[in-house]
Protein backbone atom coordinates (compact mmCIF):
# COMPACT_ATOMS: atom_id res chain seq x y z
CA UNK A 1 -25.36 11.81 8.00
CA UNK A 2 -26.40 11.15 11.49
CA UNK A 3 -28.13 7.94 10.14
CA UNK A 4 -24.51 6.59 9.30
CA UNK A 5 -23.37 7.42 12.69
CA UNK A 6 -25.91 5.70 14.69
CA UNK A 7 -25.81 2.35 12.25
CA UNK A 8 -22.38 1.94 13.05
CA UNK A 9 -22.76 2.15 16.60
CA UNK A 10 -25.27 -0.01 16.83
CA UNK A 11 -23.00 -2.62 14.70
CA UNK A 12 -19.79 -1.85 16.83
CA UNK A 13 -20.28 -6.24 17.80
CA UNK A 14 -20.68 -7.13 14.66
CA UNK A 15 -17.27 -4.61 13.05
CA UNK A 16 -15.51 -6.56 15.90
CA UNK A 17 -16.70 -9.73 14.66
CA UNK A 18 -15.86 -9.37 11.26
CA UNK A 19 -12.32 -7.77 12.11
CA UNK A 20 -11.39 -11.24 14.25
CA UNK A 21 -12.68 -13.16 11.38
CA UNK A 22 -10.04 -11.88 8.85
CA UNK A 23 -7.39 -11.69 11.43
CA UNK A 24 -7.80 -15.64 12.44
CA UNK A 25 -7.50 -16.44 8.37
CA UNK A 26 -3.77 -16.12 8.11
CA UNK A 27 -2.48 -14.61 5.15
CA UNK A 28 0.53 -13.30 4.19
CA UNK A 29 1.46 -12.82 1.02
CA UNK A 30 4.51 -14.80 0.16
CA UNK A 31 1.72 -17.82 0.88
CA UNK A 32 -0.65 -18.48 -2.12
CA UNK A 33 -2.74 -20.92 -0.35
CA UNK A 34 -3.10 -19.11 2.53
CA UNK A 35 -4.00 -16.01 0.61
CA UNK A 36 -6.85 -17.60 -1.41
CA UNK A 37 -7.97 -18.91 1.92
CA UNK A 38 -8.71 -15.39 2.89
CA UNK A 39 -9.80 -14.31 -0.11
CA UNK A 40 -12.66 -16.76 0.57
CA UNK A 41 -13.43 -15.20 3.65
CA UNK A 42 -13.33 -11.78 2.48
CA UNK A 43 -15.71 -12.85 -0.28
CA UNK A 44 -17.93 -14.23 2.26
CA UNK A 45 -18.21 -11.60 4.48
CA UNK A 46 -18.32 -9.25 1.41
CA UNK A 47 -21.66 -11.07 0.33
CA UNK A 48 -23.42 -11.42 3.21
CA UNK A 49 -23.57 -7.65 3.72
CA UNK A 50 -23.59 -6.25 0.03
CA UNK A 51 -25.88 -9.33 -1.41
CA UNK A 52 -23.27 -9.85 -4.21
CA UNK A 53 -21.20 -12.70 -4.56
CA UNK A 54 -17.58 -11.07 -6.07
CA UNK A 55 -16.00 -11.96 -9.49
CA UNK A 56 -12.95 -13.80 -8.99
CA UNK A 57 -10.31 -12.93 -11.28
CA UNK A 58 -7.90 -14.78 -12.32
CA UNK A 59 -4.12 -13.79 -13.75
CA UNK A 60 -3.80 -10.83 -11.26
CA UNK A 61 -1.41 -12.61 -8.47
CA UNK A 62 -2.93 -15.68 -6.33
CA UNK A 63 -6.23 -14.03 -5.56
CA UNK A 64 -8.63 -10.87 -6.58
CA UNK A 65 -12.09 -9.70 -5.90
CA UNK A 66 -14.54 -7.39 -7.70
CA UNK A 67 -17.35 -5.95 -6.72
CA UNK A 68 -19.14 -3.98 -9.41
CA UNK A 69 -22.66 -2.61 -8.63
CA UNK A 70 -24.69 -1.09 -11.77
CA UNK A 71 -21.94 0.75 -13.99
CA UNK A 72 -19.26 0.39 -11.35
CA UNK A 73 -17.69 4.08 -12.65
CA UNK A 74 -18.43 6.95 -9.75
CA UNK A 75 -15.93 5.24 -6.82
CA UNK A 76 -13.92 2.11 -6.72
CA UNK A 77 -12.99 0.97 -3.35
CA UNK A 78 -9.53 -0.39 -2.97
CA UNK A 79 -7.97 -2.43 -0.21
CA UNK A 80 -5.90 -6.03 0.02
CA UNK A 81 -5.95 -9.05 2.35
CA UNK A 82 -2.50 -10.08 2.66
CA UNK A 83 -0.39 -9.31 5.38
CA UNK A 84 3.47 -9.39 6.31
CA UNK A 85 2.58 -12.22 8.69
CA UNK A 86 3.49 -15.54 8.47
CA UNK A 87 1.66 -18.22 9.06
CA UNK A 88 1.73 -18.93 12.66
CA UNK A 89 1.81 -15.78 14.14
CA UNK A 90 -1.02 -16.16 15.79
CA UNK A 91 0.11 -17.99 18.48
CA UNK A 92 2.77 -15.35 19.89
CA UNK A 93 0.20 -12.01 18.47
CA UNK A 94 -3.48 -13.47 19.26
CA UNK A 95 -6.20 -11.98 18.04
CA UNK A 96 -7.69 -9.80 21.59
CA UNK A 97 -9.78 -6.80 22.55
CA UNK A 98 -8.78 -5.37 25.72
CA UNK A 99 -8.53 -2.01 26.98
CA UNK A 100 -10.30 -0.26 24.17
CA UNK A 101 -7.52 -1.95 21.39
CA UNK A 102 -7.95 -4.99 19.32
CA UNK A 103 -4.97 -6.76 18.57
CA UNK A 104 -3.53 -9.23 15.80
CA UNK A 105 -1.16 -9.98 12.79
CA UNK A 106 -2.76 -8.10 10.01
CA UNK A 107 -5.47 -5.96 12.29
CA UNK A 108 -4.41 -2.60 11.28
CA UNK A 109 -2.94 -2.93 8.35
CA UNK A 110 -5.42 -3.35 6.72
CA UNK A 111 -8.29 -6.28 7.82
CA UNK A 112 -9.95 -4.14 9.93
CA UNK A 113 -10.17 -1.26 6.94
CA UNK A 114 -11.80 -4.11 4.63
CA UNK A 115 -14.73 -4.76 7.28
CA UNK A 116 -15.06 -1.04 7.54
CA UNK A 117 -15.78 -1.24 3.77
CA UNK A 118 -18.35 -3.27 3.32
CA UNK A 119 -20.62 -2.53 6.64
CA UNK A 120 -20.29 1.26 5.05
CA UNK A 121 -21.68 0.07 1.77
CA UNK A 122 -24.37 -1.96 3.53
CA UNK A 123 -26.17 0.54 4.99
CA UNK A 124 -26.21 2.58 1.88
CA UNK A 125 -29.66 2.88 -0.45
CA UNK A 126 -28.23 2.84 -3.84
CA UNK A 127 -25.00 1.18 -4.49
CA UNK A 128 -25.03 1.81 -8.70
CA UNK A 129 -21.49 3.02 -9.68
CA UNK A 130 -19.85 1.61 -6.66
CA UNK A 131 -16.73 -0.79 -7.36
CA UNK A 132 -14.77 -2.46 -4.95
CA UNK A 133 -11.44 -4.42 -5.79
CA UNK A 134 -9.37 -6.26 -3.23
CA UNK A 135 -6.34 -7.86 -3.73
CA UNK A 136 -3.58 -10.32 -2.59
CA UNK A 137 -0.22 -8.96 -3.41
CA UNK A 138 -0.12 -5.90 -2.09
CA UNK A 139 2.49 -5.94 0.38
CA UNK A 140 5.12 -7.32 -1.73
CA UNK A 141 4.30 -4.33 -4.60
CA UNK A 142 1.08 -5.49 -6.67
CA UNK A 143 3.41 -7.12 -9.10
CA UNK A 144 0.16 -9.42 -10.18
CA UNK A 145 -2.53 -7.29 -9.40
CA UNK A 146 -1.19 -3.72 -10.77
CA UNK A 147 -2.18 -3.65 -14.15
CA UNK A 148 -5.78 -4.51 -13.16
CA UNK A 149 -5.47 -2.16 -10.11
CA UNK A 150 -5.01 0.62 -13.16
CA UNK A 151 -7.91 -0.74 -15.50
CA UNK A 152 -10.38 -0.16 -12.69
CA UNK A 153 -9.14 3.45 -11.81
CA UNK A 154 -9.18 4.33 -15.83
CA UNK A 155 -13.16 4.04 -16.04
CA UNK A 156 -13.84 5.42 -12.26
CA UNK A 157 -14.01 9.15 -11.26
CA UNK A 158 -12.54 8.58 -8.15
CA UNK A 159 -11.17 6.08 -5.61
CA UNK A 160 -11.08 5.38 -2.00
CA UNK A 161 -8.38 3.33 -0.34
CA UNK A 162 -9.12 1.94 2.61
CA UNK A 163 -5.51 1.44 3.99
CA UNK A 164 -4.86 2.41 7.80
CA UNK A 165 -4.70 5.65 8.78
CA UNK A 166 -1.67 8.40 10.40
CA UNK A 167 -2.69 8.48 13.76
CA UNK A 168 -6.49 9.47 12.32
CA UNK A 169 -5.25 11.72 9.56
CA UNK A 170 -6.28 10.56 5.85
CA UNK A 171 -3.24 10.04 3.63
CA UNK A 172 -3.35 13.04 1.01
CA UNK A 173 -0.02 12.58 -0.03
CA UNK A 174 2.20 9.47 -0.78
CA UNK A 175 5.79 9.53 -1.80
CA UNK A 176 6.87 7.85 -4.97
CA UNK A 177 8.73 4.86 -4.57
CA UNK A 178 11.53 3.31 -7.00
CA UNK A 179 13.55 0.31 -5.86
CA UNK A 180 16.92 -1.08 -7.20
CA UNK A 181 19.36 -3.84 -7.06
CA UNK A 182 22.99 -2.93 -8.87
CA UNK A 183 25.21 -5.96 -9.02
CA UNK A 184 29.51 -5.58 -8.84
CA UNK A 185 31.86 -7.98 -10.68
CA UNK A 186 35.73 -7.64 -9.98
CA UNK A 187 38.23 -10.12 -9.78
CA UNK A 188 39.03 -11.93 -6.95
CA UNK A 189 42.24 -13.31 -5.94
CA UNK A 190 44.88 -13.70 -2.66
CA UNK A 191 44.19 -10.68 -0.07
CA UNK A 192 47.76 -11.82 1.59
CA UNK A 193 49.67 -12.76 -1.74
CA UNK A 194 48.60 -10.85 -4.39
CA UNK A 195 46.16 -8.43 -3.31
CA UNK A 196 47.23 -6.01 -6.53
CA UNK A 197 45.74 -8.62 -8.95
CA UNK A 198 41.73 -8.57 -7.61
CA UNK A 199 39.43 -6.40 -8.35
CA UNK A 200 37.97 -5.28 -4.75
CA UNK A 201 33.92 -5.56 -5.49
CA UNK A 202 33.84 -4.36 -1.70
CA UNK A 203 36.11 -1.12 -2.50
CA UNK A 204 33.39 -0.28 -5.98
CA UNK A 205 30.54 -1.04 -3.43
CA UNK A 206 31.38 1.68 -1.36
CA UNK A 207 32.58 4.50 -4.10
CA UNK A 208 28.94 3.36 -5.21
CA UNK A 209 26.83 4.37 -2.22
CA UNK A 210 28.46 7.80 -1.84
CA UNK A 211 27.54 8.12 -5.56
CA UNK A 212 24.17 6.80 -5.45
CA UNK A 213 23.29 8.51 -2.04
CA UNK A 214 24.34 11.91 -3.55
CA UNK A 215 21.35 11.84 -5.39
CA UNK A 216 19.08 12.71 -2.60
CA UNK A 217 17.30 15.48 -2.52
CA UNK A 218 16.03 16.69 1.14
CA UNK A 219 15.25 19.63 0.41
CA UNK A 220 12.96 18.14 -2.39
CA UNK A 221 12.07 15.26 0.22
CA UNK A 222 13.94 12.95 -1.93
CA UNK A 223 15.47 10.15 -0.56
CA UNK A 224 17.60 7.55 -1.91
CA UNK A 225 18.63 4.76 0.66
CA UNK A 226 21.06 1.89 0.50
CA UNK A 227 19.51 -0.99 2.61
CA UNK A 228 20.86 -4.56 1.77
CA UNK A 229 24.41 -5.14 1.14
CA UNK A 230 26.34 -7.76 0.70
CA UNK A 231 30.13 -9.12 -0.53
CA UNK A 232 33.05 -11.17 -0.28
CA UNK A 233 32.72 -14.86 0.35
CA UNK A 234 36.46 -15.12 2.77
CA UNK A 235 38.56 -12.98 4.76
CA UNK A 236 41.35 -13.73 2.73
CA UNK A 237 40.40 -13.23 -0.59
CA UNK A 238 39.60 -9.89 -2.54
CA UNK A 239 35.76 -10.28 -3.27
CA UNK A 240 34.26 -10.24 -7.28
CA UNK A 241 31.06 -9.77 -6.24
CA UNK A 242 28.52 -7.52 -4.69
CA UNK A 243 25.21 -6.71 -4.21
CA UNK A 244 23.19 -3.37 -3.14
CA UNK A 245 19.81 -2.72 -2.58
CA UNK A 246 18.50 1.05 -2.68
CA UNK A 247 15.00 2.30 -1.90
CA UNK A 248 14.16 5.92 -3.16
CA UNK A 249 11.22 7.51 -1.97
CA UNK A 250 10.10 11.06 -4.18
CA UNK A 251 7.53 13.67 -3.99
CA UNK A 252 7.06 14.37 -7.91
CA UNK A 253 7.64 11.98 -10.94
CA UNK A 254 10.20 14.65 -11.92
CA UNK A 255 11.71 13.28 -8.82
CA UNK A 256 11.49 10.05 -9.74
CA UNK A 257 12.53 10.42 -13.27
CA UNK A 258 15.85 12.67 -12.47
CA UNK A 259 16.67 9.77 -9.86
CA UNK A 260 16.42 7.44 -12.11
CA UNK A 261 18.38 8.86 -14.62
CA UNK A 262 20.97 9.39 -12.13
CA UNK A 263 21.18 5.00 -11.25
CA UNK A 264 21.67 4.47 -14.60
CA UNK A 265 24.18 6.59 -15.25
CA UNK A 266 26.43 4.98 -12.20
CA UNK A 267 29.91 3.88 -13.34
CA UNK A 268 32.57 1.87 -12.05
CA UNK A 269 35.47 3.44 -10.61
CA UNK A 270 37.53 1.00 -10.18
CA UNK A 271 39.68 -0.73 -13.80
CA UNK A 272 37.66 -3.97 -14.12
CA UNK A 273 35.37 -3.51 -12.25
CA UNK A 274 31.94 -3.71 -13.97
CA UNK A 275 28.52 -3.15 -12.81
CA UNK A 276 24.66 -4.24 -13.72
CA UNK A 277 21.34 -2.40 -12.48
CA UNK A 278 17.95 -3.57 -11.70
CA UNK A 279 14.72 -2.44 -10.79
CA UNK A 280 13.41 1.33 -11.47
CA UNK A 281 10.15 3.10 -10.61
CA UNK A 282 7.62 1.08 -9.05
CA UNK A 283 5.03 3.59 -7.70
CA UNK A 284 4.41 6.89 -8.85
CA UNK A 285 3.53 10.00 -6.44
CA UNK A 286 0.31 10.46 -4.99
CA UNK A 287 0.31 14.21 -5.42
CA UNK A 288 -1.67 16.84 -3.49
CA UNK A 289 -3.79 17.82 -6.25
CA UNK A 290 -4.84 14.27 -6.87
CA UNK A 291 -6.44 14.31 -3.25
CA UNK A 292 -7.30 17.52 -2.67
CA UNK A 293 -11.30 17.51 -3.94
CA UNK A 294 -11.85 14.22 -2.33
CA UNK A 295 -10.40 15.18 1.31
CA UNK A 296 -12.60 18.16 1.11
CA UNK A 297 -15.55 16.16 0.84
CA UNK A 298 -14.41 13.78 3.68
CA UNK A 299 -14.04 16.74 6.16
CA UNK A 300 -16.95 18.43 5.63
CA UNK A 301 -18.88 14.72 5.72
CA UNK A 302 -16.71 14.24 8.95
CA UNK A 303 -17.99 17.26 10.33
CA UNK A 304 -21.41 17.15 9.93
CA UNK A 305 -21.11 13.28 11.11
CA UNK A 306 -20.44 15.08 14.84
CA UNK A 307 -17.20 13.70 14.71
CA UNK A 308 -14.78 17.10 14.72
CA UNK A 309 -12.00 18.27 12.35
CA UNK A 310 -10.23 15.76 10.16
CA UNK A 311 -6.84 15.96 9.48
CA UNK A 312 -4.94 15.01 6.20
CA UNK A 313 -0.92 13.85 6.00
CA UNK A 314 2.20 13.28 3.96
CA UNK A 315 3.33 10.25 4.08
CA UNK A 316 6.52 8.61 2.73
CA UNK A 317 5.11 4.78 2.45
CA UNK A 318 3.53 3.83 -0.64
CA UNK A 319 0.15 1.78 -1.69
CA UNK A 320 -1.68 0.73 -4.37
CA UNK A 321 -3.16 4.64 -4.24
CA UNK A 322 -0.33 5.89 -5.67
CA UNK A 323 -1.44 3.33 -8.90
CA UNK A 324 -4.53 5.31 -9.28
CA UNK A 325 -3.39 8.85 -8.93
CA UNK A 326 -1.17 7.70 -11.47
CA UNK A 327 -3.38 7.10 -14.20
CA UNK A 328 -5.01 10.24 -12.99
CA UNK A 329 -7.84 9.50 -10.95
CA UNK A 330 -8.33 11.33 -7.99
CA UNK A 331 -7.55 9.32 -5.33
CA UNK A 332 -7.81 9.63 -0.78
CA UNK A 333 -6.30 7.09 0.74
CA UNK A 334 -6.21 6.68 4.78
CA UNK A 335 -9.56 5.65 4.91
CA UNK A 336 -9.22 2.44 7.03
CA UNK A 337 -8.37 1.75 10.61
CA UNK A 338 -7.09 4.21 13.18
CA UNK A 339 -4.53 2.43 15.00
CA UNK A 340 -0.77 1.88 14.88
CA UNK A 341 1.79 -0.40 14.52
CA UNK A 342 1.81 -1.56 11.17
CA UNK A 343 4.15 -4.42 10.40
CA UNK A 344 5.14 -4.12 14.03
CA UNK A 345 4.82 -6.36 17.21
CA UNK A 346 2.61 -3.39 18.89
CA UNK A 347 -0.12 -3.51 15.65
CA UNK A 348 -3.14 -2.93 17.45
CA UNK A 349 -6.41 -0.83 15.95
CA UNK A 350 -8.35 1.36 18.38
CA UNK A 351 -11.91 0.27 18.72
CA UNK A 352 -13.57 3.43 19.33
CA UNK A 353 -12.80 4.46 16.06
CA UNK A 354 -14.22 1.66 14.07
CA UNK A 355 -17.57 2.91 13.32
CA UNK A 356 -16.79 6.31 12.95
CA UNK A 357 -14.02 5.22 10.02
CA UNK A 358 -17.12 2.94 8.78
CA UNK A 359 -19.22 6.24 8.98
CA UNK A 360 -17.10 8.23 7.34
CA UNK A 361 -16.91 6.05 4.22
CA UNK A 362 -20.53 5.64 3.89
CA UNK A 363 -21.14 9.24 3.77
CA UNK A 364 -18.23 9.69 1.58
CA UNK A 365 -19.25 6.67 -1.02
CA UNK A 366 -23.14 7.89 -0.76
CA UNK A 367 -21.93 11.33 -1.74
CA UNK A 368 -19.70 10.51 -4.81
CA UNK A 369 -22.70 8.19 -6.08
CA UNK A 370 -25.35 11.20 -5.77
CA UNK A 371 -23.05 13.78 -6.92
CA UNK A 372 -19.71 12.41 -8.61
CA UNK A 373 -16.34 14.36 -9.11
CA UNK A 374 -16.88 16.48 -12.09
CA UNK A 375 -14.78 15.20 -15.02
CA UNK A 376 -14.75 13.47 -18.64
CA UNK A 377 -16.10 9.84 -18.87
CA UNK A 378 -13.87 6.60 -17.92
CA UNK A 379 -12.71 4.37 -20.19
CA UNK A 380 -14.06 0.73 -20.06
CA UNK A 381 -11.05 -1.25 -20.46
């Protein structure tokens, strides 16, 4: 363990390197080119300290990588390159190290937790059953990359995600998340004249959010939130159209299956008014249980790394974790950066940490290879 610990010291230049590297390569993810761009560089810097060149899948949003070393079936390794940035943001949020923070669009969440990944599995002797997948759609909800994010965790025993931390604590537990859009069609017609003969999409729109938002559960740690609204084109005329956006965040699938009962029962209120839902589920819970094993493991390696006591956290945002604990593979996720700031002008990663994080992953992926999580055999899919 204390091997680990001195290696990444000794490469603190080079985990700097690599972090300003990604964060120059723009990336966000509404930007195919720009993501493939940095999927080259990821690949790059992915070979020249594993000696594997990555597969490059295709079908599974604008760009994936795998990694798969000997059966590829004790760990998989799961991050993504793009960002919420766009292009340009360099300029006002430069890439800088000063005052024991690095800085930069994308640093913390999560380029810095992706060069943390592969200096960890460089310094490690035997990389057989090790799997790494990164991909580019992350941030806007996997919709390419999910179904292969699930394949992988079906034949692995566990997985690792090496998403940003909570102020140092690993993620143990992630919220569900479900996301909607319900749309409103009235009538419109004269607000002065002949108000009588609309149907007010702006009076259903709010009878809907008191209905909708009465399916929160606090004391469950449900939440169901209207964000986005919109209606009504003039002052002067009764509106015949709406639109609401509503993000639920659960801690169970019962949860998330109860809630989404509850949208699709919704019903107008108003006579002729009429209305049409969208969206459902879109990440399942990433329970205690699923966690629980693997975080054990982390804080004792943590421990005897010299490092302290390691905390673990609920945490309401989701990630591509919650796709693996779904399909039942243990999963700890938190494993990246320590920092803060995420999606924020502040992002910033504290450089101290970076090769204890880097570490900390080694020890962790050179434990599940030698001794992995008890459990039936993966299926190849």
């Amino acid at each position: 363990m204390a091997a680990f610990a001195s290696a990444m010291a000794e490469r603190l230049p080079d985990l700097l390197a690599g972090v300003e590297e990604l964060v120059r390569c723009e990336s966000p993810s509404e930007d195919p080119a720009a993501v493939v761009a940095c999927a080259g560089v990821v690949a790059g810097l992915g070979t020249r300290l594993t000696g594997a060149a990555p597969e490059w899948l295709d079908g599974s949003g604008p760009a994936t990588l795998r990694w798969r070393f000997g059966s590829g079936d004790r760990v998989l390794l799961l991050g993504h390159f793009d960002t919420v940035w766009p292009v340009g943001s360099l300029a006002r949020h430069p890439f800088e190290v000063t005052g024991g923070r690095l800085t930069g669009p994308g640093c913390f969440d999560m380029k810095a937790g992706l060069v943390q990944l592969f200096h960890a599995l460089s310094v490690l002797d035997d990389l057989d059953g090790v799997s790494v997948l990164l991909t580019g759609d992350e941030e806007i909800g996997s919709p390419g990359s999910r179904a292969l994010i699930e394949a992988e965790a079906r034949r692995t025993r566990a997985a690792l995600v090496l998403e940003a931390s909570e102020g140092g604590a690993l993620k143990t537990v992630r919220k569900g998340v479900s996301g909607y859009e319900l749309r409103i069609a009235g009538r419109a017609a004269h607000a002065g004249l002949e108000p009588e003969r609309g149907v007010n999409t702006t009076t259903e729109l709010a009878h809907q959010v008191l209905a909708l938002s009465a399916l929160a559960d606090p004391a469950a740690g449900t939440t169901v939130t209207p964000t986005v609204a919109s209606s009504g084109t003039t002052r002067n005329t009764v509106p015949d159209a709406a639109r609401l956006v509503v993000d639920v965040r659960v801690g169970s699938a019962g949860e998330q299956a109860r809630v989404d009962r509850g949208m699709r029962r919704l019903a107008p209120v108003l006579d002729g008014a009429s209305l049409r839902l969208s969206g459902g589920p879109n990440r399942p819970p990433l329970a205690a249980d699923a966690s629980a094993e693997l975080f054990e493991r982390a804080r004792g390696h943590y421990a005897e790394l010299g490092f302290g006591t390691l905390r673990g956290v609920a945490v309401g945002g989701g990630s591509d974790g919650n796709l693996t604990a779904g399909v039942g593979t243990p999963t700890l996720d938190g494993l990246g950066a320590v920092g803060g700031g995420a999606h924020a002008d502040d992002e910033h990663v504290t450089v101290a940490e970076l090769p204890r994080r880097a570490a900390l992953v080694a020890a962790l992926v050179d434990s599940l290879v030698r001794e992995p999580l008890a459990g039936t055999d993966r299926v190849e899919p």
